[in-house]
C-alpha atoms as a PDB file:
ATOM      1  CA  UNK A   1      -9.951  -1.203   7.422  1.00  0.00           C
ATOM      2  CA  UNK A   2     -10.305  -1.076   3.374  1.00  0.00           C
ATOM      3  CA  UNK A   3      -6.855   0.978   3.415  1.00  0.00           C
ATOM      4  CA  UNK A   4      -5.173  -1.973   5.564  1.00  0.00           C
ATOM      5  CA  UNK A   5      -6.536  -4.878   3.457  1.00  0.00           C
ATOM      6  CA  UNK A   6      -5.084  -2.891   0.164  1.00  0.00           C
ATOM      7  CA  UNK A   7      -2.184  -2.606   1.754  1.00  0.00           C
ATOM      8  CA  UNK A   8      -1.544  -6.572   2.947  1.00  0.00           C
ATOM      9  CA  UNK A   9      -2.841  -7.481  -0.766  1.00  0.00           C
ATOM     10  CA  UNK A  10      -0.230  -4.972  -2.616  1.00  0.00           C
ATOM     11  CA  UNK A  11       2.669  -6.218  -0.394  1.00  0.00           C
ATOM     12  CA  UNK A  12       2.131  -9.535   0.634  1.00  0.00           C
ATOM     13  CA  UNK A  13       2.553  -9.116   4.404  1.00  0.00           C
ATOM     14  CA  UNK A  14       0.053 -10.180   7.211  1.00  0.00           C
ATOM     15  CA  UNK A  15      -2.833  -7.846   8.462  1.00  0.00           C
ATOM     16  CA  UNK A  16      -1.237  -7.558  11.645  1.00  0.00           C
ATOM     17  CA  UNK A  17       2.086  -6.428   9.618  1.00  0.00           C
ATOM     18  CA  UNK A  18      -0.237  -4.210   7.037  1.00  0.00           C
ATOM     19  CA  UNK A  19      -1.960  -2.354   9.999  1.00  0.00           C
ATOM     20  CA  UNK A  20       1.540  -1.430  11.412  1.00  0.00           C
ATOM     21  CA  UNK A  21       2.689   0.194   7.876  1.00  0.00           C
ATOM     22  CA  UNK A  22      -0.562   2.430   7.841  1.00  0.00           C
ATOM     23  CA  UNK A  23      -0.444   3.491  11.596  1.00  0.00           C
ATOM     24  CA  UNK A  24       3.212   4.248  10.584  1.00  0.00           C
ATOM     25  CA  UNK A  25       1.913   6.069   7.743  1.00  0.00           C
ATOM     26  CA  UNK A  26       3.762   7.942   5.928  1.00  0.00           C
ATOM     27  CA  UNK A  27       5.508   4.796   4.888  1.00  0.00           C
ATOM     28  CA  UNK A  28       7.276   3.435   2.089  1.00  0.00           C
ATOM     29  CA  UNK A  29       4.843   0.331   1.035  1.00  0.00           C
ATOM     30  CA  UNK A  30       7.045  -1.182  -1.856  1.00  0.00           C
ATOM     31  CA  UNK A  31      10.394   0.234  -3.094  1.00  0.00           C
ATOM     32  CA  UNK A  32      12.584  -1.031  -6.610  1.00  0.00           C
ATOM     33  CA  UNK A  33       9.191  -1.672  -8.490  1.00  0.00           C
ATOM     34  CA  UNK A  34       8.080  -1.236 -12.392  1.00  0.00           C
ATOM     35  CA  UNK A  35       5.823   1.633 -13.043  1.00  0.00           C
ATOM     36  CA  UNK A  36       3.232  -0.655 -14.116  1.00  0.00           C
ATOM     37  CA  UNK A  37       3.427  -2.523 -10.479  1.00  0.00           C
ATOM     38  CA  UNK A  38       3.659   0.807  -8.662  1.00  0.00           C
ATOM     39  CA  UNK A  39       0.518   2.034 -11.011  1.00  0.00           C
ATOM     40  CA  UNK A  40      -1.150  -0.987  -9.761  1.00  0.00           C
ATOM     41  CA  UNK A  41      -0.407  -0.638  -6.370  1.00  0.00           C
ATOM     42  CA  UNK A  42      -2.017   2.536  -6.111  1.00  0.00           C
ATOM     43  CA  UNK A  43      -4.784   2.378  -7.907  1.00  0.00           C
ATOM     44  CA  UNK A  44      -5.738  -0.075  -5.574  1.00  0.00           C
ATOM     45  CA  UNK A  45      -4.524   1.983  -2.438  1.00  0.00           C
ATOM     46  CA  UNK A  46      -6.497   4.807  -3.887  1.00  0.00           C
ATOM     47  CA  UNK A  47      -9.539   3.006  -4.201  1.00  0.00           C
ATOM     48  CA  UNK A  48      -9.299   1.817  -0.664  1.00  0.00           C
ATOM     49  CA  UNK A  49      -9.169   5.552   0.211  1.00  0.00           C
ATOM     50  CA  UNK A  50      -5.509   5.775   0.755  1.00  0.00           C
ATOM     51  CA  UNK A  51      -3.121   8.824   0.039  1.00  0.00           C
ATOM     52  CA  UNK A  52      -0.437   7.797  -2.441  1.00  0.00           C
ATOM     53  CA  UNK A  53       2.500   9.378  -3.554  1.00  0.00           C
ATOM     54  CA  UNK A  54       4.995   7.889  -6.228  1.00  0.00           C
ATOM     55  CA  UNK A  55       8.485   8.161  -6.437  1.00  0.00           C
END
C-alpha cells in the first residue's frame, strides 16, 4: 500500500489509477522529466519499498 500511495503522490493520478500502474509493474511512472524530478521521484518510490530503475 506504501508503494501505491508513492506512486499517486509522484504522478498525480488517483489511487485507483496508481494501484493499476504497480499491478502493471514494470511500468513507466513518469517519462520527459529533469534528473532532479526523476531523483525525487525515486527516492520517494524507494522509500516506499519500490524497485526503481532510471532511464
Amino acid at each position: 500500500m506504501d508503494v501505491i500511495k508513492a506512486v499517486k503522490e509522484v504522478t498525480g493520478v488517483s489511487l485507483m489509477d496508481a494501484k493499476k500502474l504497480v499491478d502493471a509493474a514494470p511500468s513507466t511512472i513518469k517519462e520527459k522529466v529533469s534528473k532532479e524530478d526523476a531523483d525525487a521521484a525515486e527516492a520517494k518510490l524507494k522509500a516506499a519499498g519500490a524497485t526503481v530503475e532510471i532511464k
